[in-house]
C-alpha atoms as a PDB file:
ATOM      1  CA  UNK A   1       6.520  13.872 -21.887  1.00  0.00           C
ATOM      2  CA  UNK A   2       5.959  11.312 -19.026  1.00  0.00           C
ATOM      3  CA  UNK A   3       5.833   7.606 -19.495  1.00  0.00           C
ATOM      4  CA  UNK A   4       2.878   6.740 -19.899  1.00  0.00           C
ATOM      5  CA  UNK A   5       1.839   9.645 -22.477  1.00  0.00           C
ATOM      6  CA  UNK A   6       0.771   7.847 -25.800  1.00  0.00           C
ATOM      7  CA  UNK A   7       0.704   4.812 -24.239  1.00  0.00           C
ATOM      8  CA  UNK A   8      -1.937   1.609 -24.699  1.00  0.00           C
ATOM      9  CA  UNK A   9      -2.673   0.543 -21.410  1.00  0.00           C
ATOM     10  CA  UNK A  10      -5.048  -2.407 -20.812  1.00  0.00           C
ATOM     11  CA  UNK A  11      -6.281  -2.410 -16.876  1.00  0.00           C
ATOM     12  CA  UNK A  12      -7.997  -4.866 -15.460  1.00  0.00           C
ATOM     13  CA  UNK A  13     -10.458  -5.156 -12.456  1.00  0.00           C
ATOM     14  CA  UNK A  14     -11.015  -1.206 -13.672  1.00  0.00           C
ATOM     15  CA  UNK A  15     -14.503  -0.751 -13.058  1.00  0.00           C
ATOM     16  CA  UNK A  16     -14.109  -0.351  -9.221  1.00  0.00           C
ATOM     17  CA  UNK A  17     -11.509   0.756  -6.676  1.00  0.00           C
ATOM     18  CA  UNK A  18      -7.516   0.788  -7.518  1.00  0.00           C
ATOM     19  CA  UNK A  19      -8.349  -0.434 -11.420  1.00  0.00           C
ATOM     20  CA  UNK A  20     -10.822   2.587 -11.046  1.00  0.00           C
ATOM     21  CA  UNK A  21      -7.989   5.337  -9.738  1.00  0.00           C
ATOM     22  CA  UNK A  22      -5.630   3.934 -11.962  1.00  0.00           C
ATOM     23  CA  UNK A  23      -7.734   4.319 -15.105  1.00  0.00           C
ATOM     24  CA  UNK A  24      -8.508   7.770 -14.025  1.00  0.00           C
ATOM     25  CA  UNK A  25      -4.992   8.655 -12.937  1.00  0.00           C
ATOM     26  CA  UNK A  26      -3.617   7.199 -16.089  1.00  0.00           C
ATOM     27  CA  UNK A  27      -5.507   8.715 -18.681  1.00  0.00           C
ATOM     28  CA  UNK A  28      -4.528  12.113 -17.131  1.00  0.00           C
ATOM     29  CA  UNK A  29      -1.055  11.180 -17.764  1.00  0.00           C
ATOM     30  CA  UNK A  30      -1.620  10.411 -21.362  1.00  0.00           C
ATOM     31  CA  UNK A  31      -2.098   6.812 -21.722  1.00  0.00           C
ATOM     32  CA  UNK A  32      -5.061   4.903 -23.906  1.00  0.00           C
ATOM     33  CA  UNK A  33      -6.685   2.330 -22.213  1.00  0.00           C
ATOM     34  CA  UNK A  34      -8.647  -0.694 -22.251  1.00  0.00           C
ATOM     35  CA  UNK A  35     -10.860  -0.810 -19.432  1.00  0.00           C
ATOM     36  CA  UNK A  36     -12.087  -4.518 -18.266  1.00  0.00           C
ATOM     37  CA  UNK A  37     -13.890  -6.207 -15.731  1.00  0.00           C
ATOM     38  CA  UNK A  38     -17.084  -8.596 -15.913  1.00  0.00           C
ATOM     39  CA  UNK A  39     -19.629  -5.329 -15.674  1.00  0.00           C
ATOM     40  CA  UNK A  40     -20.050  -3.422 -18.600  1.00  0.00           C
ATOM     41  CA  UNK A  41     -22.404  -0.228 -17.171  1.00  0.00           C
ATOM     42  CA  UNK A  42     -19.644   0.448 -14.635  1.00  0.00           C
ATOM     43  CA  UNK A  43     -16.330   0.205 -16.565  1.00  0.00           C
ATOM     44  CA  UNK A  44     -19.004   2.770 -19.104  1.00  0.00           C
ATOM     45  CA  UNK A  45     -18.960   5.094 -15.863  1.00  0.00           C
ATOM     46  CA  UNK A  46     -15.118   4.524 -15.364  1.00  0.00           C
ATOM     47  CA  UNK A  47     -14.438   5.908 -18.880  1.00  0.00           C
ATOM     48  CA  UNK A  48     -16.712   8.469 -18.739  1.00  0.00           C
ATOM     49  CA  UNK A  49     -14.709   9.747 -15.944  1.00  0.00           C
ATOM     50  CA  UNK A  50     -11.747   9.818 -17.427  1.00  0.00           C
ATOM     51  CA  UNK A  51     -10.001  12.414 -19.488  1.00  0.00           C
ATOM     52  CA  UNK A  52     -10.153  11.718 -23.644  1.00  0.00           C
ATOM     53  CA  UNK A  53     -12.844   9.575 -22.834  1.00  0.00           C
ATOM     54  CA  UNK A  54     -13.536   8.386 -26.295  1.00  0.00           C
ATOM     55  CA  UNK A  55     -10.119   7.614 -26.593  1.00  0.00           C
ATOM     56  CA  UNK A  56     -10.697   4.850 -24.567  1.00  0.00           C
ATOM     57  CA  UNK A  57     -11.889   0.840 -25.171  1.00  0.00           C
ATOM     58  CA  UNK A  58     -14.737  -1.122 -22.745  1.00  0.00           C
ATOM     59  CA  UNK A  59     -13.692  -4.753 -22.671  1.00  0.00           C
ATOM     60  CA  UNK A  60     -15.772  -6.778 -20.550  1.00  0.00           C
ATOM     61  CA  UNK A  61     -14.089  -9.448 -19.634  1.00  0.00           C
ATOM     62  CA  UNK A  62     -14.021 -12.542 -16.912  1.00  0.00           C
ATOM     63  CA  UNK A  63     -10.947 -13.803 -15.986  1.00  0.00           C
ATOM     64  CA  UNK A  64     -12.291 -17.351 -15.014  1.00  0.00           C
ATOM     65  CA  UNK A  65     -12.997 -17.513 -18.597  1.00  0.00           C
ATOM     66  CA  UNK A  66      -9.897 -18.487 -19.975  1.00  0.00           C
ATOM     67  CA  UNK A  67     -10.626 -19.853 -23.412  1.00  0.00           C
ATOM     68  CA  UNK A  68     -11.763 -16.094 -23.609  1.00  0.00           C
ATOM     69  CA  UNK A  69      -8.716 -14.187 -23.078  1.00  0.00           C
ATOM     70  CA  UNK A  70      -6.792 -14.933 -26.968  1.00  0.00           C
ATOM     71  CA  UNK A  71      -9.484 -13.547 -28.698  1.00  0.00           C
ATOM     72  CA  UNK A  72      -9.982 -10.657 -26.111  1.00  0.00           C
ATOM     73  CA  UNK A  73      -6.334 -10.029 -26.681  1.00  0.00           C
ATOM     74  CA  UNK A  74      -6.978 -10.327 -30.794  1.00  0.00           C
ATOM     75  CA  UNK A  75      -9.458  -7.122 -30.277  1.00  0.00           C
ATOM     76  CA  UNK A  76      -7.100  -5.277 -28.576  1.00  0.00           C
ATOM     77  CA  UNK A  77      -4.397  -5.520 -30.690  1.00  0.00           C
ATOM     78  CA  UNK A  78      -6.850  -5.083 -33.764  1.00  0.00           C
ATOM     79  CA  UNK A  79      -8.112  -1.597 -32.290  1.00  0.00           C
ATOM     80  CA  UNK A  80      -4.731  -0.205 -31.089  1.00  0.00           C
ATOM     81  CA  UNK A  81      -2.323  -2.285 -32.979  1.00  0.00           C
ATOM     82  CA  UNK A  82      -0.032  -2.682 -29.483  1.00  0.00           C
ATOM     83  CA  UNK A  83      -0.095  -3.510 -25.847  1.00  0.00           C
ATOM     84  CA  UNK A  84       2.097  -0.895 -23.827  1.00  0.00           C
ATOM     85  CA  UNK A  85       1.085  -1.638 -20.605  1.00  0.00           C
ATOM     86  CA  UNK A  86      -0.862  -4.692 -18.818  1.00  0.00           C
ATOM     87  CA  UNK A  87      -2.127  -4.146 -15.468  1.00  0.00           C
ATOM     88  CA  UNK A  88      -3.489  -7.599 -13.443  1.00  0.00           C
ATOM     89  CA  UNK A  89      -5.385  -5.768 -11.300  1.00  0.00           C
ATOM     90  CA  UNK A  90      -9.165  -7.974 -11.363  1.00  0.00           C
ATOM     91  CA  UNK A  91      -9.094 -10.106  -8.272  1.00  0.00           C
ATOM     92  CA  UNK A  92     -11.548 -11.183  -5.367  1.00  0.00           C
ATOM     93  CA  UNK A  93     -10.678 -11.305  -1.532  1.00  0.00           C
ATOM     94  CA  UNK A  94     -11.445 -13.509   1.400  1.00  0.00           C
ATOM     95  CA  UNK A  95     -12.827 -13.541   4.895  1.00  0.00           C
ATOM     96  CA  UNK A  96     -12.929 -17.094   6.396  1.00  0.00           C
ATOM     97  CA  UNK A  97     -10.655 -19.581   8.383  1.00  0.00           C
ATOM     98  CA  UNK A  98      -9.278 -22.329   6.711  1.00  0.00           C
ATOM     99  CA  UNK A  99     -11.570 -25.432   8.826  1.00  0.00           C
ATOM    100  CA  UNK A 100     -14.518 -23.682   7.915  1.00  0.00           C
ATOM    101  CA  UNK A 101     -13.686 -22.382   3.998  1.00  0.00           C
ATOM    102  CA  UNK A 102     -15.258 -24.508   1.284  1.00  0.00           C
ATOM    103  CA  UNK A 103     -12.713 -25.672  -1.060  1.00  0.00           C
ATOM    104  CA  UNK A 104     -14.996 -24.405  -3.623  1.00  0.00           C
ATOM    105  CA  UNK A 105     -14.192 -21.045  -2.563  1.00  0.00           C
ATOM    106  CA  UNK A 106     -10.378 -21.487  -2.651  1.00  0.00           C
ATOM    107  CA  UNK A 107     -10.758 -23.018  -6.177  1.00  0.00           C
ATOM    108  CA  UNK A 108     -12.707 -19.640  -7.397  1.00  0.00           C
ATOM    109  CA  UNK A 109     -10.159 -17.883  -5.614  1.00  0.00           C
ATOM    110  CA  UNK A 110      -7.299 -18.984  -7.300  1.00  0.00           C
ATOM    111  CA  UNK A 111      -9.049 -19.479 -11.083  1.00  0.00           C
ATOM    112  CA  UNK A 112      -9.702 -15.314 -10.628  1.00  0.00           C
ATOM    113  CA  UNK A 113      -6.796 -13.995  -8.968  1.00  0.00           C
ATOM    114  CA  UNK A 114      -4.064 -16.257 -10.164  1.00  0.00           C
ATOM    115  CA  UNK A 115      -4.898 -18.533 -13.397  1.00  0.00           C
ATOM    116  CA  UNK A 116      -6.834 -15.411 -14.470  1.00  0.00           C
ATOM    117  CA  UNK A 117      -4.106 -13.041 -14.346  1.00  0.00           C
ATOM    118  CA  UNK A 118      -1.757 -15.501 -15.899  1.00  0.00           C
ATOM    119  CA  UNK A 119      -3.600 -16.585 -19.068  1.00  0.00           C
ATOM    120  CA  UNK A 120      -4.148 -13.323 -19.894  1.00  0.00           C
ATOM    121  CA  UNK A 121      -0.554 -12.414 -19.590  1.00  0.00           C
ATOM    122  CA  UNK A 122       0.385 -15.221 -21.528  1.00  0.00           C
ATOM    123  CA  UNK A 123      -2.203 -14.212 -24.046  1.00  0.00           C
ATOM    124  CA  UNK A 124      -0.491 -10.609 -24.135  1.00  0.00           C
ATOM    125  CA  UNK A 125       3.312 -11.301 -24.161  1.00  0.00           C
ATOM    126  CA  UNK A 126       3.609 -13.099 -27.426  1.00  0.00           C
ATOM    127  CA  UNK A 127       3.183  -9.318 -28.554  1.00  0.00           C
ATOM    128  CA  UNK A 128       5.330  -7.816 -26.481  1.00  0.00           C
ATOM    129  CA  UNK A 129       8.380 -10.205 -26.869  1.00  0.00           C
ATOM    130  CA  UNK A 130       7.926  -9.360 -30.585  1.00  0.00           C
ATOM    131  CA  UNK A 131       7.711  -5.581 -30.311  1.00  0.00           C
ATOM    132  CA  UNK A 132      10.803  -6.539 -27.723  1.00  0.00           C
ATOM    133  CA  UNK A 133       9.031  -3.970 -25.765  1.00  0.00           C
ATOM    134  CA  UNK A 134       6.619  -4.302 -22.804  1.00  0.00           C
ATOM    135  CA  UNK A 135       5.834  -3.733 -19.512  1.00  0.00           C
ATOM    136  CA  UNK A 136       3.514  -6.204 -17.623  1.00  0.00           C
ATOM    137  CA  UNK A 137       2.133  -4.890 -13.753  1.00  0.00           C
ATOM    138  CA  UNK A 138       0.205  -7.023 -11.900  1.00  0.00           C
ATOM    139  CA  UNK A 139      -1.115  -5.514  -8.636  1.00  0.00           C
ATOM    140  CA  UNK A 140      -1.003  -8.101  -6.131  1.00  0.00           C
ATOM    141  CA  UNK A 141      -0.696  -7.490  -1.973  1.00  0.00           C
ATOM    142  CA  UNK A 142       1.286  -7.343   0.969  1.00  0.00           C
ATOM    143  CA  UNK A 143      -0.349 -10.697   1.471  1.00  0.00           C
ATOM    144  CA  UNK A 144       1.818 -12.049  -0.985  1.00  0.00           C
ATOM    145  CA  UNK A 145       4.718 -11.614   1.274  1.00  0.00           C
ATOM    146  CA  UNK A 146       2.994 -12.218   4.492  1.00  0.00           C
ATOM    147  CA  UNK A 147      -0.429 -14.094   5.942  1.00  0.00           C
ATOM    148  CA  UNK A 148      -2.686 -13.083   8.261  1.00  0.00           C
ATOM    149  CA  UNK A 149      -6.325 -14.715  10.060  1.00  0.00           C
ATOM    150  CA  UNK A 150      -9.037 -15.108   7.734  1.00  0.00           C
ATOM    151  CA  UNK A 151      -7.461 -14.570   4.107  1.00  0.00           C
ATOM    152  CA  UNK A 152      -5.639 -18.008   3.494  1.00  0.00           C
ATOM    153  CA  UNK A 153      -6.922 -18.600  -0.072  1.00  0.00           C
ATOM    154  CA  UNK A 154      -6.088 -15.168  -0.909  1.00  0.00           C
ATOM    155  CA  UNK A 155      -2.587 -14.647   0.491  1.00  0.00           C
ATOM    156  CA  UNK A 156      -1.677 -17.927  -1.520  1.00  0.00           C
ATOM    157  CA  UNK A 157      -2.790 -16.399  -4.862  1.00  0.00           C
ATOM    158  CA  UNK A 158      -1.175 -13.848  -4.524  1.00  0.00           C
ATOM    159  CA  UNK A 159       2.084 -16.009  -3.044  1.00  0.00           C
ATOM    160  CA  UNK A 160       1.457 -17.721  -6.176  1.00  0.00           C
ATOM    161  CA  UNK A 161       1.375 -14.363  -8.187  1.00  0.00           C
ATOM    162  CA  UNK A 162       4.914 -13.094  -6.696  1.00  0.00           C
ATOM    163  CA  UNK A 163       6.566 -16.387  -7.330  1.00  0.00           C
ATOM    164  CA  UNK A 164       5.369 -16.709 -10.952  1.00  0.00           C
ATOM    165  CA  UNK A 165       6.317 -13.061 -12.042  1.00  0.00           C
ATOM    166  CA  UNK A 166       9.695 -13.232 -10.769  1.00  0.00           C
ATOM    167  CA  UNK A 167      10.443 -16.159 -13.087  1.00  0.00           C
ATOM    168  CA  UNK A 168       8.891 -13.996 -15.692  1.00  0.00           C
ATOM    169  CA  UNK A 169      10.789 -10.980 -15.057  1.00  0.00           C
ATOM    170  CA  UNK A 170      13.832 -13.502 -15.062  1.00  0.00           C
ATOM    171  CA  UNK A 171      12.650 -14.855 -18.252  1.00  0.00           C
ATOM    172  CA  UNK A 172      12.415 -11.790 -20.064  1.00  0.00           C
ATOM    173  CA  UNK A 173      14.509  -8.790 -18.614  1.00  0.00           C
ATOM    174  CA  UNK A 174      16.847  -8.472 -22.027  1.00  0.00           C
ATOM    175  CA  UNK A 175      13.966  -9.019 -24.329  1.00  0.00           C
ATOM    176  CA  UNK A 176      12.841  -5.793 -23.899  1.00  0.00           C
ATOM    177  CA  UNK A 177      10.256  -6.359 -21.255  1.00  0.00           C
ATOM    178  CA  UNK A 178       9.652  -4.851 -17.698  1.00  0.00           C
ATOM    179  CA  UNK A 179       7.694  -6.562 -14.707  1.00  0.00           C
ATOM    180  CA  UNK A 180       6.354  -5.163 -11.674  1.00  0.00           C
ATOM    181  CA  UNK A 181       4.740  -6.312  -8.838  1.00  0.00           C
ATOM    182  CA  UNK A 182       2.396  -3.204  -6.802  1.00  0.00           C
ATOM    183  CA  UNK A 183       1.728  -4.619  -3.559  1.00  0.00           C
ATOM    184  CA  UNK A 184      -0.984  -2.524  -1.742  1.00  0.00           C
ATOM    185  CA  UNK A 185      -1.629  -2.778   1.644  1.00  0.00           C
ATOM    186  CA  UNK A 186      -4.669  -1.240   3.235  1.00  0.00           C
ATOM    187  CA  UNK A 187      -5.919   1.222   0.539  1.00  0.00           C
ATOM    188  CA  UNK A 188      -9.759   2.808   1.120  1.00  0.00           C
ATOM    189  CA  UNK A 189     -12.128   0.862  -1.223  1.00  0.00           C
ATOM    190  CA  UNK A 190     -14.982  -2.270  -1.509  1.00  0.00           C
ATOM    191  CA  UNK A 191     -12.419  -5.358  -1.809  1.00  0.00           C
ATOM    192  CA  UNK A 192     -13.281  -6.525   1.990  1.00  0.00           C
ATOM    193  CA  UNK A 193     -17.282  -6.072   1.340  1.00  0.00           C
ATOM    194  CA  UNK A 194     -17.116  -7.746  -2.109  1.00  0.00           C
ATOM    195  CA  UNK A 195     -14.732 -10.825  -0.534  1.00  0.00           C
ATOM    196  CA  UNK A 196     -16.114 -14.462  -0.258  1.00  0.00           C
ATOM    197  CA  UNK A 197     -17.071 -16.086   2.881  1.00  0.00           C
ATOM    198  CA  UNK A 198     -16.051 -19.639   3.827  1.00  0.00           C
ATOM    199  CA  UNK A 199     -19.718 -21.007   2.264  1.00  0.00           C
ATOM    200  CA  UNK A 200     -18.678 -18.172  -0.304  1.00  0.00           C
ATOM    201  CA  UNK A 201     -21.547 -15.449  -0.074  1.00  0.00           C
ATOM    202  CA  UNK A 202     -20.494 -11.795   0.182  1.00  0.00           C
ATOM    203  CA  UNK A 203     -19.481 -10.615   3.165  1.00  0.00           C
ATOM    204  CA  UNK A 204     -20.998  -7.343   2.717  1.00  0.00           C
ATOM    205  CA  UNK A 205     -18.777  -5.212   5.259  1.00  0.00           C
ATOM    206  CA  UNK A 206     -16.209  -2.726   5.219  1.00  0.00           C
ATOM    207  CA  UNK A 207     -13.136  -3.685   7.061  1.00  0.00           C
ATOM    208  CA  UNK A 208     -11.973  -1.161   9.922  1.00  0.00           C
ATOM    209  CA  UNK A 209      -8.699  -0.887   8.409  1.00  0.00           C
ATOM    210  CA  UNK A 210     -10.230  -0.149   5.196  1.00  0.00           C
ATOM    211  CA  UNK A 211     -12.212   2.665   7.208  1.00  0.00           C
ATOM    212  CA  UNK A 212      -8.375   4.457   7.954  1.00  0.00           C
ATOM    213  CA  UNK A 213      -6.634   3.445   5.418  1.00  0.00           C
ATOM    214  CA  UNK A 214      -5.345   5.700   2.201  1.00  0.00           C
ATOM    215  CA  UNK A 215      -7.451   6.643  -0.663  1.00  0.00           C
ATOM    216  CA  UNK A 216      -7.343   4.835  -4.055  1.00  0.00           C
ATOM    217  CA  UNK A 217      -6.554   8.345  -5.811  1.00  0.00           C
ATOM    218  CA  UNK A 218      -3.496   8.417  -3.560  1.00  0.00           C
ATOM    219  CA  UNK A 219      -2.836   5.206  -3.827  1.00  0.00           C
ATOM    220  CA  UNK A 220      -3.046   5.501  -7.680  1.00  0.00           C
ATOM    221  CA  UNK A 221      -0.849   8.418  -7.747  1.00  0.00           C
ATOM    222  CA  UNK A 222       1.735   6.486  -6.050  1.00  0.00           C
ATOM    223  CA  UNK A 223       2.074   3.490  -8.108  1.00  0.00           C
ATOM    224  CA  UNK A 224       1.738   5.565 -11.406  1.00  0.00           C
ATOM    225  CA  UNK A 225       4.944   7.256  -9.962  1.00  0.00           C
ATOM    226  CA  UNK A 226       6.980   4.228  -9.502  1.00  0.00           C
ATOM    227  CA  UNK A 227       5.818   2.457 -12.398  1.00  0.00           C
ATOM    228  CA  UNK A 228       6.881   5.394 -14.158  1.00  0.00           C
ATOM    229  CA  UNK A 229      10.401   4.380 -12.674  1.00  0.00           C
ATOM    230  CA  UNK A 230      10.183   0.858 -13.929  1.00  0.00           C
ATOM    231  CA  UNK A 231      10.011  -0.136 -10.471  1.00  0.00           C
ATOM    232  CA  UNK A 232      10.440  -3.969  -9.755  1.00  0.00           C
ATOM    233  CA  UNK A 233       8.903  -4.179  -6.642  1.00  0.00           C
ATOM    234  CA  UNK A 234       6.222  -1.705  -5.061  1.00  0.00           C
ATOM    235  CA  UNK A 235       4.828  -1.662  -1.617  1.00  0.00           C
ATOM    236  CA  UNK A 236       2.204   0.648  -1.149  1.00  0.00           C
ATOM    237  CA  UNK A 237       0.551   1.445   2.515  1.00  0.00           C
ATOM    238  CA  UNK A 238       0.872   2.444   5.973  1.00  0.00           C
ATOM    239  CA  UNK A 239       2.610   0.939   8.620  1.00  0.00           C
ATOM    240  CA  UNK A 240       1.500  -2.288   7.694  1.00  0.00           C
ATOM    241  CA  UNK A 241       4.192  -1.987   5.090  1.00  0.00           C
ATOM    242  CA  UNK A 242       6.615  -2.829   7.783  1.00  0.00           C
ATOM    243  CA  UNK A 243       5.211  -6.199   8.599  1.00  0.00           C
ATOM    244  CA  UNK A 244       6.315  -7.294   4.785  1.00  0.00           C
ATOM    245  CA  UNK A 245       9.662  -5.615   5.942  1.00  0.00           C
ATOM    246  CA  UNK A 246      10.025  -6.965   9.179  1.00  0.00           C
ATOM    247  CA  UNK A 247       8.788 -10.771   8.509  1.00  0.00           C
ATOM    248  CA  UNK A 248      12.249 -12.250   6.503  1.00  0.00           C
ATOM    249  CA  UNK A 249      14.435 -10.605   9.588  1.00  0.00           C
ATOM    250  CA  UNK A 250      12.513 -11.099  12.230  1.00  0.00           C
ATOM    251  CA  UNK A 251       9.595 -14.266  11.579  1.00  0.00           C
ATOM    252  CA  UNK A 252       9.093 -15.491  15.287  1.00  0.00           C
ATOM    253  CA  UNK A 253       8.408 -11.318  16.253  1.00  0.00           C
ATOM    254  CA  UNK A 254       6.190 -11.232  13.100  1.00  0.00           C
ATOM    255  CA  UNK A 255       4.540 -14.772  14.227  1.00  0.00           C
ATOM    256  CA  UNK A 256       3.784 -13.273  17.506  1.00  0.00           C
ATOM    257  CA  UNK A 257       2.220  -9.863  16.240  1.00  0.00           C
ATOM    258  CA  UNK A 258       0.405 -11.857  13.579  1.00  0.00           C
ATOM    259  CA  UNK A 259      -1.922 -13.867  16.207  1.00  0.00           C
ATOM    260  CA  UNK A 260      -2.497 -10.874  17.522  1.00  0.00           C
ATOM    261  CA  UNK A 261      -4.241  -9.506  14.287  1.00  0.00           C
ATOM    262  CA  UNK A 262      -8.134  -8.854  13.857  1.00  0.00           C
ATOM    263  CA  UNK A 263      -9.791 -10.814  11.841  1.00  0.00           C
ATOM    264  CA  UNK A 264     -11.265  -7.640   9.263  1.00  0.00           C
END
């Protein structure tokens, strides 16, 4: 039986792109899930479209809604009895420079894709530290290792996001409890059209690296393999993969390519 058969998996972000492939991917491989994101009709579609589908729970849920998240977490646990698996995945992007961004935007940036991501794990762990059994994913980026034009508030949440699950993976590697961070480089879905602007409206086009880049099936089928391994760390992508690798060795060569980046 693979790893994640008879599993209770609770994805977030899942009614679009990577949550989307990973629902999908992940209920072929066994697992139960709970399927959240703010809109209901389309995390409906998601589970329709995956195997077992009444197996499966709809949360709808907004991670800027913190005081939300204990009694989201209460529901789960009431319906399944256990959290398995919880996959950070719900998270917004960016496309502005940082003289022009209204702070604003960097505020909503961070309350989604960090404070979001780590209420709700603090919601979930209590459960898994007590089960001594757990495994918490959150899917974060290559710009958490790295920066480019255009992207500042996002590359520091998800800075933020690798810096705060290494301590937890610190904290609770003999208690029974696994952490990995997926870092995805360019993978083929909506993030760049849904990301904020500096005045933060949509910016409402697809990113020409987006246009080349790898499916989110693939993708999917990727990270369900190495989280399947218990992997620690997982970078995901083409060759931008190397510019995470390159950066600690070589920072003035990365500094020079970096400038050299387009702004989509």
């Amino acid at each position: 039986m693979g790893y994640f058969s008879g599993k209770v998996v609770w994805i977030t972000g899942a009614s679009s792109g990577i949550g989307e492939a990973l629902a999908i991917e992940l209920a072929k491989r066994g697992a139960s899930l709970i399927l959240s994101a703010r809109r209901e009709a389309q995390l409906e579609a998601v589970r329709g479209r995956c195997e077992r589908a009444r197996e499966h729970l709809v949360l709808p849920l907004d991670l800027t809604e913190t005081e939300s998240l204990a009694p989201a977490t209460a529901k789960v646990l009431d319906h399944f009895g256990r959290i398995d698996v919880l996959v950070n995945n719900g998270g917004i992007s960016q496309r502005g420079t940082v003289v022009d961004t209204d702070i604003a935007v960097d505020r909503r940036i961070m309350e989604v894709n960090y404070m979001g991501t780590v209420a709700l794990t603090k919601a979930v762990l209590p459960s898994m530290l007590e089960r001594r059994s757990g495994h918490v994913v959150v899917v974060s980026s290559l710009m958490g290792k790295i920066g480019t034009p255009m992207r500042s508030a996002y590359a520091a949440s998800k800075h933020a996001l690798q810096g705060f699950f290494d301590c937890l993976r610190a904290e609770v590697h003999d208690k029974g409890v696994r952490v990995s961070i997926v870092c995805p480089g360019y993978v083929r879905t909506d993030i760049t059209k849904n990301a904020l602007t500096a005045d933060g409206s949509t910016y409402d086009q697809m990113g020409h690296a987006q246009d080349k880049a790898m499916t989110s099936d693939v993708f999917a089928v990727k990270a369900a393999d190495a989280l399947a391994r218990q992997v620690e760390e997982i970078m995901i992508g083409g060759n931008e993969v190397w510019a995470a690798r390159l950066e600690p060795f070589f920072p003035r060569l990365y500094s020079f390519l970096v400038r050299r980046v387009r702004s989509t």
